[in-house]
Protein backbone atom coordinates (compact mmCIF):
# COMPACT_ATOMS: atom_id res chain seq x y z
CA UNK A 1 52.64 0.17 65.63
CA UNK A 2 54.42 -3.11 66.11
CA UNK A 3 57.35 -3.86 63.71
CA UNK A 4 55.28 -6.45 61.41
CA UNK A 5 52.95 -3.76 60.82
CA UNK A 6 55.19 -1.26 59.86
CA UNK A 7 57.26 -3.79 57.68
CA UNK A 8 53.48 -4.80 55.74
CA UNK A 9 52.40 -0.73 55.68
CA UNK A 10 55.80 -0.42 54.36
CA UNK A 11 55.51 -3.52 51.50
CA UNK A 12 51.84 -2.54 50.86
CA UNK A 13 53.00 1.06 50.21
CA UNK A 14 56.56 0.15 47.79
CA UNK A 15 53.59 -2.16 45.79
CA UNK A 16 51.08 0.43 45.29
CA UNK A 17 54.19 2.99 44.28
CA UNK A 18 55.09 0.24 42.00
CA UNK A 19 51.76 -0.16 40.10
CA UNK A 20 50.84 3.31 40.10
CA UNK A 21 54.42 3.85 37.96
CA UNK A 22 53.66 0.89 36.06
CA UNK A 23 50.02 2.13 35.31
CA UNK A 24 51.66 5.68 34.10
CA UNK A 25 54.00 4.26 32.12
CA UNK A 26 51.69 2.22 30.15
CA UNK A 27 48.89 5.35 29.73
CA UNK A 28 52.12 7.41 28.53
CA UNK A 29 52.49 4.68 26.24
CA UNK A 30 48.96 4.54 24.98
CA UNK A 31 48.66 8.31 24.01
CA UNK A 32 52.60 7.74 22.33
CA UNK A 33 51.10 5.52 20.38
CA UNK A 34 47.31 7.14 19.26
CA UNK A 35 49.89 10.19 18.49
CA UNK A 36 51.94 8.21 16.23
CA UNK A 37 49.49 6.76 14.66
CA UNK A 38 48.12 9.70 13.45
CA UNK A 39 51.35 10.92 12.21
CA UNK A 40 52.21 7.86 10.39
CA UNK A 41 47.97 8.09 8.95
CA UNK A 42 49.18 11.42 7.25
CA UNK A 43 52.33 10.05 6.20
CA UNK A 44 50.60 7.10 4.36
CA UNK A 45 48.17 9.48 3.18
CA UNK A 46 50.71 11.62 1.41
CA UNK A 47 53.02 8.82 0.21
CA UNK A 48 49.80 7.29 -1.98
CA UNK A 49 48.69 10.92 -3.30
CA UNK A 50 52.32 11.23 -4.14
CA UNK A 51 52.10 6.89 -6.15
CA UNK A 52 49.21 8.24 -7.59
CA UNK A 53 50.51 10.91 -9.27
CA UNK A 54 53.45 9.30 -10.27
CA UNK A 55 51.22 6.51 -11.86
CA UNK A 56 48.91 9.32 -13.26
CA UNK A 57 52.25 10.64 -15.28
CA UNK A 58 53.20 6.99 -16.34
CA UNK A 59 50.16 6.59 -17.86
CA UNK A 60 50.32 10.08 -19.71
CA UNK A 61 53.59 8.96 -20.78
CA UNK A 62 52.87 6.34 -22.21
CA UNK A 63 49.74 7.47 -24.09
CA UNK A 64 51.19 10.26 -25.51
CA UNK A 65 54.60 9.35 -26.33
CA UNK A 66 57.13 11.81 -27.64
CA UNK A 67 59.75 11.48 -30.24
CA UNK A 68 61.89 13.80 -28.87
CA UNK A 69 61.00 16.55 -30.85
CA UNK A 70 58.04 18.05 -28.77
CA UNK A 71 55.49 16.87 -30.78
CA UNK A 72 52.51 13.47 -30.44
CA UNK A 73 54.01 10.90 -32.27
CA UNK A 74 52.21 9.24 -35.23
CA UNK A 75 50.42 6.35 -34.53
């Protein structure tokens, strides 16, 4: 081999290294994020069950108020 085509092997070869590290880094990135995502799913998930019953109480609350003695006040 002549020294241009060992210098052009060479760059051809440090390119394709490159890209194929690029490419894996952004794959690795991709399944980062789909695994996140469902993570954060389930953590939205809860966080509204837990509004929900908080507003569920509320409501209770404030239908049935007490008086402080225990008892349904009169309405």
């Amino acid at each position: 081999m002549t020294r241009a085509q060992v210098v052009i092997v060479t760059g051809v070869s440090v390119y394709l290294l490159g890209m194929a590290f690029a490419c894996g880094m952004a794959v690795e990135r991709i399944r980062f994020d789909q695994r996140r995502t469902a993570v954060l799913d389930r953590y939205n998930e809860t966080l509204r069950e837990w509004h929900e019953f908080r507003m569920l109480t509320e409501r209770q609350a404030m239908r049935y108020p007490s008086d402080g003695t225990g008892e349904q006040a009169a309405r």
